[in-house]
N, C-alpha and C. Protein backbone atom coordinates (compact mmCIF):
# COMPACT_ATOMS: atom_id res chain seq x y z
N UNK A 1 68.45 63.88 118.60
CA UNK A 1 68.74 64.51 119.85
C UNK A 1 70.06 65.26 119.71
N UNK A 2 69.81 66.61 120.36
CA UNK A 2 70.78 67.19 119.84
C UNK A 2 72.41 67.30 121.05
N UNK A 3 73.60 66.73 120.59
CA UNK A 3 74.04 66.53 122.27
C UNK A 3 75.29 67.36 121.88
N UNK A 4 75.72 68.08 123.18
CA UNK A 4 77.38 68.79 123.01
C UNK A 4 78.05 68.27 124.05
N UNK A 5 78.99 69.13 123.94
CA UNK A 5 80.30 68.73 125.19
C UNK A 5 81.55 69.61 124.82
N UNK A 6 82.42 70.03 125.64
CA UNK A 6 83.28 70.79 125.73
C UNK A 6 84.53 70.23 126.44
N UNK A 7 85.38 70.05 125.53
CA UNK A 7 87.29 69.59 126.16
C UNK A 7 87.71 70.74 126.14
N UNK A 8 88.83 70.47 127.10
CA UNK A 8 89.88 71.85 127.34
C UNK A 8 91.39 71.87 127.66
N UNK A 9 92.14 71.66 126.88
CA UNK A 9 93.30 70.88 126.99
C UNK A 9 94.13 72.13 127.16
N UNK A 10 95.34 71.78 127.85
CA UNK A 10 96.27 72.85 128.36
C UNK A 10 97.67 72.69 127.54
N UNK A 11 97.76 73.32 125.80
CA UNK A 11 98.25 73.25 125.39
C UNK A 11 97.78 74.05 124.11
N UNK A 12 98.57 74.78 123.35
CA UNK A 12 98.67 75.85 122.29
C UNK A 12 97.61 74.63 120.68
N UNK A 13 96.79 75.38 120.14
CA UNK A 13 96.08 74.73 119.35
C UNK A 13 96.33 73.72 118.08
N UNK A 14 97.39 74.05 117.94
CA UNK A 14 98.36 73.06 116.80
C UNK A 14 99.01 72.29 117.69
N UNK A 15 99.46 71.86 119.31
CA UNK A 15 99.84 70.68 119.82
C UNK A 15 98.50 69.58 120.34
N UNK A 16 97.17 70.54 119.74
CA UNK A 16 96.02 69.83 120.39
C UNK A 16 95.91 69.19 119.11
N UNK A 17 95.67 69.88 118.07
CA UNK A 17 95.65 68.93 116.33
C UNK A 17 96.28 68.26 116.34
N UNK A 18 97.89 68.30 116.57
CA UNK A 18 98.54 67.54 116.24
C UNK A 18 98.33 66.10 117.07
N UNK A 19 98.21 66.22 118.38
CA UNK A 19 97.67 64.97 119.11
C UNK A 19 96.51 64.12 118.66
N UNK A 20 95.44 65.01 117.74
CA UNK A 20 94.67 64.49 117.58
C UNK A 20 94.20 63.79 116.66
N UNK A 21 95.24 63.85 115.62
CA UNK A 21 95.67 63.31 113.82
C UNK A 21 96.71 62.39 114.54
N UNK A 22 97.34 61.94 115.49
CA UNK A 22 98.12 60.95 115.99
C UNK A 22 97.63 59.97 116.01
N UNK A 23 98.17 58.76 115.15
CA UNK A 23 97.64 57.47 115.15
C UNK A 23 97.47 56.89 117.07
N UNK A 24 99.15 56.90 117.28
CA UNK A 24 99.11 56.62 118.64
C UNK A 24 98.43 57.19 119.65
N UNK A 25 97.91 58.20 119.70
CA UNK A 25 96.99 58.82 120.79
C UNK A 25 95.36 58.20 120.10
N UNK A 26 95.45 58.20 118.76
CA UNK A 26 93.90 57.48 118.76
C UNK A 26 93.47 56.05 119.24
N UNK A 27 94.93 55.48 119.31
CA UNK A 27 95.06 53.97 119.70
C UNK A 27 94.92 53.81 121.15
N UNK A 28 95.40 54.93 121.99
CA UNK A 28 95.42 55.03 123.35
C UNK A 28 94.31 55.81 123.82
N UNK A 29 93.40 56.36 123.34
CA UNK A 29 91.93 56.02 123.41
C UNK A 29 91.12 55.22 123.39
N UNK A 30 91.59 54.52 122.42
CA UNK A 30 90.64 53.16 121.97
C UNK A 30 90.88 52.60 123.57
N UNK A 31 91.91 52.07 123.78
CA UNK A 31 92.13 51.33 124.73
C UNK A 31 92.21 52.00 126.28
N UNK A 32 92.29 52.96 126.58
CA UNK A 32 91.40 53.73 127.88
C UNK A 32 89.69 53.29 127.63
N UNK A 33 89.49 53.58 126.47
CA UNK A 33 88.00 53.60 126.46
C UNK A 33 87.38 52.04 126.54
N UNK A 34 88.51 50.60 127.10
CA UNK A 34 87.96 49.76 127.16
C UNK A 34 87.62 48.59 125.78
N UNK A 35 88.32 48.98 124.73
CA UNK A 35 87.81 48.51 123.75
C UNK A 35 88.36 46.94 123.91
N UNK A 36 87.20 46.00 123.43
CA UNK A 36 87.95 44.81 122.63
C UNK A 36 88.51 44.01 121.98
N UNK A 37 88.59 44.94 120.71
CA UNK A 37 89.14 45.34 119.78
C UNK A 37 89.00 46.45 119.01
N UNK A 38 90.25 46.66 118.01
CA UNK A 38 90.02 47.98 117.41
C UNK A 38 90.98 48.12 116.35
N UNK A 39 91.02 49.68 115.62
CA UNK A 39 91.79 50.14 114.83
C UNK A 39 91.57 51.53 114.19
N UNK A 40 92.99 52.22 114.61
CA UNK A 40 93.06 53.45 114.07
C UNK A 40 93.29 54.08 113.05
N UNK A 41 93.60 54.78 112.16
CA UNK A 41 94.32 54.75 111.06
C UNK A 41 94.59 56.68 111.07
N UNK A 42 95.15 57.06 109.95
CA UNK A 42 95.23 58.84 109.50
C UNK A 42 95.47 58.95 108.72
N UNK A 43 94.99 59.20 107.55
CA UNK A 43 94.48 59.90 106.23
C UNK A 43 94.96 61.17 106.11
N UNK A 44 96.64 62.00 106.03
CA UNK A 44 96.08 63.55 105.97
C UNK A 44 95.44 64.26 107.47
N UNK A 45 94.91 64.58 107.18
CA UNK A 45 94.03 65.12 108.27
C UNK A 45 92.53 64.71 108.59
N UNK A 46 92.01 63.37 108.08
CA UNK A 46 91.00 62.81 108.49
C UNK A 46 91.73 61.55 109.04
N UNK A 47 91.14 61.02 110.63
CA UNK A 47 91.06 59.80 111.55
C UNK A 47 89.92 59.41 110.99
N UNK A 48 90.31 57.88 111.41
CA UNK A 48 88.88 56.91 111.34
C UNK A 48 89.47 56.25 112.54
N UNK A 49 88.56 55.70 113.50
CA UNK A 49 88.26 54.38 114.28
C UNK A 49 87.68 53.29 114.25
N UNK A 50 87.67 52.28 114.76
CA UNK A 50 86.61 50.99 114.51
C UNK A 50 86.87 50.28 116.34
N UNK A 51 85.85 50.68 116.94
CA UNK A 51 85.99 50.27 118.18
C UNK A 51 85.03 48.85 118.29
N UNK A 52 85.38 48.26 118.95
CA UNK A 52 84.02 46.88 119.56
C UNK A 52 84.45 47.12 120.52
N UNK A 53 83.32 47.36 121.77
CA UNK A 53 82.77 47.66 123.01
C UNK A 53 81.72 46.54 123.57
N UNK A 54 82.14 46.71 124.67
CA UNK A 54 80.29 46.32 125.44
C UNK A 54 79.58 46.87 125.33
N UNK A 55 78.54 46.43 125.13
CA UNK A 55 77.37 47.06 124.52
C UNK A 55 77.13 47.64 126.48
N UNK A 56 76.40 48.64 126.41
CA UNK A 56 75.73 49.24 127.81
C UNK A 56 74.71 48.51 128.12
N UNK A 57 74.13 48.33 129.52
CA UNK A 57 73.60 47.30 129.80
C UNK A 57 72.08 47.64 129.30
N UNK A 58 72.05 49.17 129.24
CA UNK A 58 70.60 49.26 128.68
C UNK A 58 70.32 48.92 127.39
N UNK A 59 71.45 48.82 126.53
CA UNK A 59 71.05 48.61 125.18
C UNK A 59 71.34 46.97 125.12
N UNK A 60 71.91 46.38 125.56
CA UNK A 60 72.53 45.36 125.33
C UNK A 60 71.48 44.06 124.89
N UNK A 61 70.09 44.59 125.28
CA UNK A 61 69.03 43.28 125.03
C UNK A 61 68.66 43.66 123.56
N UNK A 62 68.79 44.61 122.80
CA UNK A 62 68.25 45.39 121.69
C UNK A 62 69.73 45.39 120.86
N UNK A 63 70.94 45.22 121.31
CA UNK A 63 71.76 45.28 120.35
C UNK A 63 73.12 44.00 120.32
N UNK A 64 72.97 43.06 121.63
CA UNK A 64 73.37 42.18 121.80
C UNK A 64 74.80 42.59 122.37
N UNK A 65 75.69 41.73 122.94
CA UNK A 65 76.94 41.95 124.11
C UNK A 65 77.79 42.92 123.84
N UNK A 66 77.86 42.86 122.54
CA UNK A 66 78.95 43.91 121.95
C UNK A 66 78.41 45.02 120.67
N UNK A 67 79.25 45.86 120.79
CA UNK A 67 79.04 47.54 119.55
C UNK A 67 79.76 47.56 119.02
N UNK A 68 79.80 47.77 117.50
CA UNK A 68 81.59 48.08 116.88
C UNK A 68 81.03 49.62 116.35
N UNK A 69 81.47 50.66 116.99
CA UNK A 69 81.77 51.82 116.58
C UNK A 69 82.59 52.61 115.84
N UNK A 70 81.96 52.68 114.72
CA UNK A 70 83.55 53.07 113.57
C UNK A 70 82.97 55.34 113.48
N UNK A 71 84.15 56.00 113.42
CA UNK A 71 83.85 57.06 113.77
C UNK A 71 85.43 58.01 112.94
N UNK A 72 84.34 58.90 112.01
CA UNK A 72 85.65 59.30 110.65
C UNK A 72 85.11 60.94 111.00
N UNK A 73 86.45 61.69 111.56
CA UNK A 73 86.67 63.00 112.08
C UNK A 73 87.75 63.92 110.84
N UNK A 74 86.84 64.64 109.95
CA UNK A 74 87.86 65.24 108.83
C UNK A 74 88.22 66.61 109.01
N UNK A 75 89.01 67.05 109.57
CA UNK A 75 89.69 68.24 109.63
C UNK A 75 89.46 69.34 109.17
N UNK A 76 89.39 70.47 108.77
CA UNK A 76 89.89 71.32 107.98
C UNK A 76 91.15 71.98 107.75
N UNK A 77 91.99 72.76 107.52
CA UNK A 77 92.95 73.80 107.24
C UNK A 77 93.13 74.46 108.58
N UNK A 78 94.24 74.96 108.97
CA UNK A 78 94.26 76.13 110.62
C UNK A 78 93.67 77.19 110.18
N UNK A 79 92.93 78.38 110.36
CA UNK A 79 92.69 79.68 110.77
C UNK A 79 93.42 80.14 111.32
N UNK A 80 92.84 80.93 112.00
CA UNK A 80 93.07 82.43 112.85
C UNK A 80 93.89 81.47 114.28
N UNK A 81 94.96 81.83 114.59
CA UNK A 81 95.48 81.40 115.99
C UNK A 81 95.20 79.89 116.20
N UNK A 82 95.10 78.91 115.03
CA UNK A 82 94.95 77.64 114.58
C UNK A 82 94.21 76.55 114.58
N UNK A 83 93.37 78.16 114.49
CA UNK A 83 91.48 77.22 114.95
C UNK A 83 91.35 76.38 113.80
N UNK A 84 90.56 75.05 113.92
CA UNK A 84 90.25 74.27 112.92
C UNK A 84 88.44 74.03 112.98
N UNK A 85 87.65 73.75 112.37
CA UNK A 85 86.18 72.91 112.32
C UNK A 85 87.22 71.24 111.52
N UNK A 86 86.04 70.12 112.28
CA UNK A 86 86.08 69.06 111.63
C UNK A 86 84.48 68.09 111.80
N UNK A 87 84.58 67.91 110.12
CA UNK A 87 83.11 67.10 110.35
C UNK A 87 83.64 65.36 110.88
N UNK A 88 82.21 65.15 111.91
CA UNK A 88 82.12 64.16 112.65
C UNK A 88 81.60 63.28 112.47
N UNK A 89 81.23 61.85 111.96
CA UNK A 89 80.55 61.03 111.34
C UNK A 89 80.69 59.78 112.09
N UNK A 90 79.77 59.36 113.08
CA UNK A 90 79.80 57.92 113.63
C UNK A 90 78.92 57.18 113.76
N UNK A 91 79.10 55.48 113.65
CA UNK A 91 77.68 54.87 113.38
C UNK A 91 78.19 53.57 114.05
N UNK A 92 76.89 52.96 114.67
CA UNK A 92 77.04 51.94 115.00
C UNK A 92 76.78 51.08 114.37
N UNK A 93 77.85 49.85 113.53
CA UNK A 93 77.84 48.94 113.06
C UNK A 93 76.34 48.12 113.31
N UNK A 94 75.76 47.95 111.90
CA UNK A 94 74.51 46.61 112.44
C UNK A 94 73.55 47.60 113.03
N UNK A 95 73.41 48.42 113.44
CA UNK A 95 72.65 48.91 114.14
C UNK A 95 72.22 50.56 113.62
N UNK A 96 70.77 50.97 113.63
CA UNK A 96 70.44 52.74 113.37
C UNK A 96 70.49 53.35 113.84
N UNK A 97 72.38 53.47 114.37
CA UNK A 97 72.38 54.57 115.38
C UNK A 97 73.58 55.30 115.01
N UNK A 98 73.25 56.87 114.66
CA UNK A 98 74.42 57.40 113.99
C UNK A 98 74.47 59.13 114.70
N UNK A 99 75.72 59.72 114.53
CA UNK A 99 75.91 60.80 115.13
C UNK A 99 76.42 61.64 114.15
N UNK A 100 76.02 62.26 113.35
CA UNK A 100 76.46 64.10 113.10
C UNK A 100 76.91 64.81 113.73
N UNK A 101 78.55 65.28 113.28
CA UNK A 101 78.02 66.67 114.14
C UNK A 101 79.34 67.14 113.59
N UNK A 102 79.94 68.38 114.50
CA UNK A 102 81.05 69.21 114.36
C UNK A 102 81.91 69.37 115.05
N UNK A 103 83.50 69.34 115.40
CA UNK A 103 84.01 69.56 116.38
C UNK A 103 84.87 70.98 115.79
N UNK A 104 84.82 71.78 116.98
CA UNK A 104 85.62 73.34 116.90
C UNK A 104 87.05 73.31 117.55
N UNK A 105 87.91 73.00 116.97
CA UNK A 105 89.06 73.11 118.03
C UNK A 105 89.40 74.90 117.77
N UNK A 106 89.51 75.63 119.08
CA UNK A 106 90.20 76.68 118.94
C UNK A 106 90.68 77.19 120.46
N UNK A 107 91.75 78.37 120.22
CA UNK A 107 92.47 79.15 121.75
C UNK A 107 91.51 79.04 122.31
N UNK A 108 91.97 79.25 123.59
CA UNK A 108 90.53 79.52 124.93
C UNK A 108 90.80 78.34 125.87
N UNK A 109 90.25 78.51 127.32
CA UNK A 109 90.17 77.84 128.49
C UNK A 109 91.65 77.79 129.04
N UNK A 110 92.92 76.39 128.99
CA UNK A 110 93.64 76.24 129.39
C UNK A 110 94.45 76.38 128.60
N UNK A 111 94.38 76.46 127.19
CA UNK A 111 95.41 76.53 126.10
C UNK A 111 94.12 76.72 124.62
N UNK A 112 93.30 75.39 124.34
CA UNK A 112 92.34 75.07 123.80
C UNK A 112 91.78 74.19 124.09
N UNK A 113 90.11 74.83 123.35
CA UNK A 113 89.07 74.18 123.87
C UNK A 113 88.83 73.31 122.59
N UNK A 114 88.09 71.77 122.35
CA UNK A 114 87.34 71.48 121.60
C UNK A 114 85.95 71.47 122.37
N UNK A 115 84.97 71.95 120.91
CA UNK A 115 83.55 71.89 121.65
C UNK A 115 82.85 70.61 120.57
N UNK A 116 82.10 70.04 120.61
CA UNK A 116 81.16 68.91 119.98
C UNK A 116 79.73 69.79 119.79
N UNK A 117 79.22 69.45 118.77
CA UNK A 117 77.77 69.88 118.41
C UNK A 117 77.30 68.34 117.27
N UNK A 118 76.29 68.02 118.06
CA UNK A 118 75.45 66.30 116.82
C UNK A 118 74.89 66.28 117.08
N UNK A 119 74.11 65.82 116.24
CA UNK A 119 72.69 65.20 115.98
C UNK A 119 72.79 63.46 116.18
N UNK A 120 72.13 63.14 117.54
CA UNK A 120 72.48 61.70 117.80
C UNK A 120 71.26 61.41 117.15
N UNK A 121 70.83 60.41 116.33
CA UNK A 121 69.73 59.19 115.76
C UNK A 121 69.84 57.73 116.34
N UNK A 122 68.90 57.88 116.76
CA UNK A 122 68.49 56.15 116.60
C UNK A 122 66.77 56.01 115.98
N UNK A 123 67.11 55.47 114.53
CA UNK A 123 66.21 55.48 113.83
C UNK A 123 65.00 53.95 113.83
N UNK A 124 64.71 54.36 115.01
CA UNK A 124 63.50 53.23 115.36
C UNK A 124 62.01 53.83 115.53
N UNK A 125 61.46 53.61 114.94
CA UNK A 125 59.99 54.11 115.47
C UNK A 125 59.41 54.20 116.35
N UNK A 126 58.82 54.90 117.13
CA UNK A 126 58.60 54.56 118.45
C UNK A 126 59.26 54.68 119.59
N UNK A 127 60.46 53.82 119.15
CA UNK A 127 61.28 54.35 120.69
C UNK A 127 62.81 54.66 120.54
N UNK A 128 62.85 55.60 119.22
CA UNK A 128 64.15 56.05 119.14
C UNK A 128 64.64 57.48 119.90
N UNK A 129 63.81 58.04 120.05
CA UNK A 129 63.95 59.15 121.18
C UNK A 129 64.48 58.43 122.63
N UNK A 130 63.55 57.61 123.07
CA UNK A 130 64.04 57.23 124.21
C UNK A 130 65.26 56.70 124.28
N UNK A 131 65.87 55.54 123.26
CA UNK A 131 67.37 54.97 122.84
C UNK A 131 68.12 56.11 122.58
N UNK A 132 67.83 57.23 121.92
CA UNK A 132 68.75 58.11 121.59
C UNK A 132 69.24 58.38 123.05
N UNK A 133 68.37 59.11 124.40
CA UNK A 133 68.44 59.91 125.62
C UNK A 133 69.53 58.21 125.88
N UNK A 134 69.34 57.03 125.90
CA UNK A 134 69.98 56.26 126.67
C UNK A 134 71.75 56.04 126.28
N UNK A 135 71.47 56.44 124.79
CA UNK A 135 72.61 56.25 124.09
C UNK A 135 73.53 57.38 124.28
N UNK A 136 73.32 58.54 124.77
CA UNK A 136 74.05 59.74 124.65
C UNK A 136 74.73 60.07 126.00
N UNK A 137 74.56 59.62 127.25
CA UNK A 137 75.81 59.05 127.98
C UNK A 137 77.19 58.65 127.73
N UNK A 138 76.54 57.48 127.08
CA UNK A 138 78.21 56.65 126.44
C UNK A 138 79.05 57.45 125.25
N UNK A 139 77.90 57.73 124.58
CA UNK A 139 78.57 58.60 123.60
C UNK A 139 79.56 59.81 124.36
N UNK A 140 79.05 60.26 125.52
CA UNK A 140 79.46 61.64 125.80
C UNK A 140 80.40 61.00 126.76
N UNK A 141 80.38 59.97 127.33
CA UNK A 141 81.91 59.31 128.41
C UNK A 141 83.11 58.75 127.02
N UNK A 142 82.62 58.46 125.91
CA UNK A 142 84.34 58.82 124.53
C UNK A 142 84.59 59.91 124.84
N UNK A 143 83.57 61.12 124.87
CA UNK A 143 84.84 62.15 124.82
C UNK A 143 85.25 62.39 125.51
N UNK A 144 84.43 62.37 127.05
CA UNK A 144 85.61 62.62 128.60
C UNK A 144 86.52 61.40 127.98
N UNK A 145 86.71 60.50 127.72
CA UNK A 145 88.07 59.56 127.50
C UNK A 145 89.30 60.36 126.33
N UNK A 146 88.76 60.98 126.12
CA UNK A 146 89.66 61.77 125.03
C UNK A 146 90.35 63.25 125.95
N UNK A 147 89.43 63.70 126.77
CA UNK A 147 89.94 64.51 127.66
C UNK A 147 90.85 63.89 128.36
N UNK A 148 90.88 62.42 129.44
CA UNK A 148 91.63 62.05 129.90
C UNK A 148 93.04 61.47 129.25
N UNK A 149 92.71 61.15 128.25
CA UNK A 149 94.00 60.71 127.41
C UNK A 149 94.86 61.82 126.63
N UNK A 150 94.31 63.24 126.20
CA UNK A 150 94.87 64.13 125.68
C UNK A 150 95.35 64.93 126.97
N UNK A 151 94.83 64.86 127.96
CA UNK A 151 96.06 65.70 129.23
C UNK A 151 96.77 64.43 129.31
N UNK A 152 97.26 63.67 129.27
CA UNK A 152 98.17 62.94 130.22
C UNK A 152 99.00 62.94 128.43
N UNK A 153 98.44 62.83 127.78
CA UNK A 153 99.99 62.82 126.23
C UNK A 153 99.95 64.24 126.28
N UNK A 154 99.89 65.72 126.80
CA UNK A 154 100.30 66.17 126.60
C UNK A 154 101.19 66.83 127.26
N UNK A 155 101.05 66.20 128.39
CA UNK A 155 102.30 66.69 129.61
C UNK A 155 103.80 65.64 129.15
N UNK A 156 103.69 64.83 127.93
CA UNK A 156 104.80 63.68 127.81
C UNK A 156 105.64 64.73 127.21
């Protein structure tokens, strides 16, 4: 299933990278986003996460109380006015459910926009289409949590 989404942060495109290779702003996601545990780390210009969540109540009989979501975002180099691409790679621990995709940070909207483009899987026979449509909510309320946490660190 193919899912997007669009952030728009009000700030010049190298203070949006830079927030976003921030250990501490990935940590203060984790924990807006509810986690029960976790861990961030930064590599250079590739993040990794490792979230455990509640599982959503629709999945929760099929994947049990809790999710550990680990999710490795690798950068590229700035461009033009300090546009970047970064490949997106997330999977749910224990479970066949994984996301592809791309994020575009570049100028535009309030300062810059990131946009999301993936390929959500849930590789079940039968009824992975339907898990995918259930799964791609939650997936898509991380990144409003990343919207809400990247305006409020960037007015600091």
């Amino acid at each position: 299933m193919v899912i997007t989404t669009h952030l728009d942060f009000a700030a010049e495109p190298d203070a949006v990278f830079a927030m976003m290779i921030d250990q501490a702003y990935l940590e203060e996601v984790c924990v807006a986003s509810e986690s029960i545990s976790y861990d961030a780390s930064v590599s250079g210009s590739t993040t990794t996460t490792s979230r455990t969540l509640a599982a959503p109540e629709s999945a929760a009989r099929f994947t049990g109380a809790e999710l550990t979501v680990k999710e490795e975002v690798a950068w590229s180099g700035a461009g033009a006015g300090g546009a970047r691409t970064a490949n997106l790679s997330m999977t749910v621990l224990g479970q066949p459910v994984t996301l592809k995709g791309r994020l575009d940070l570049a100028p535009g909207g309030r300062g810059t926009v990131v946009d999301l483009t993936g390929e959500l899987k849930v590789a079940i026979p039968f009824l992975g289409k339907k898990l995918e449509q259930a799964a791609a909510p939650a997936v898509l309320a991380g990144f409003r949590t990343q919207q809400r946490v990247g305006d409020d660190w960037l007015t600091r």
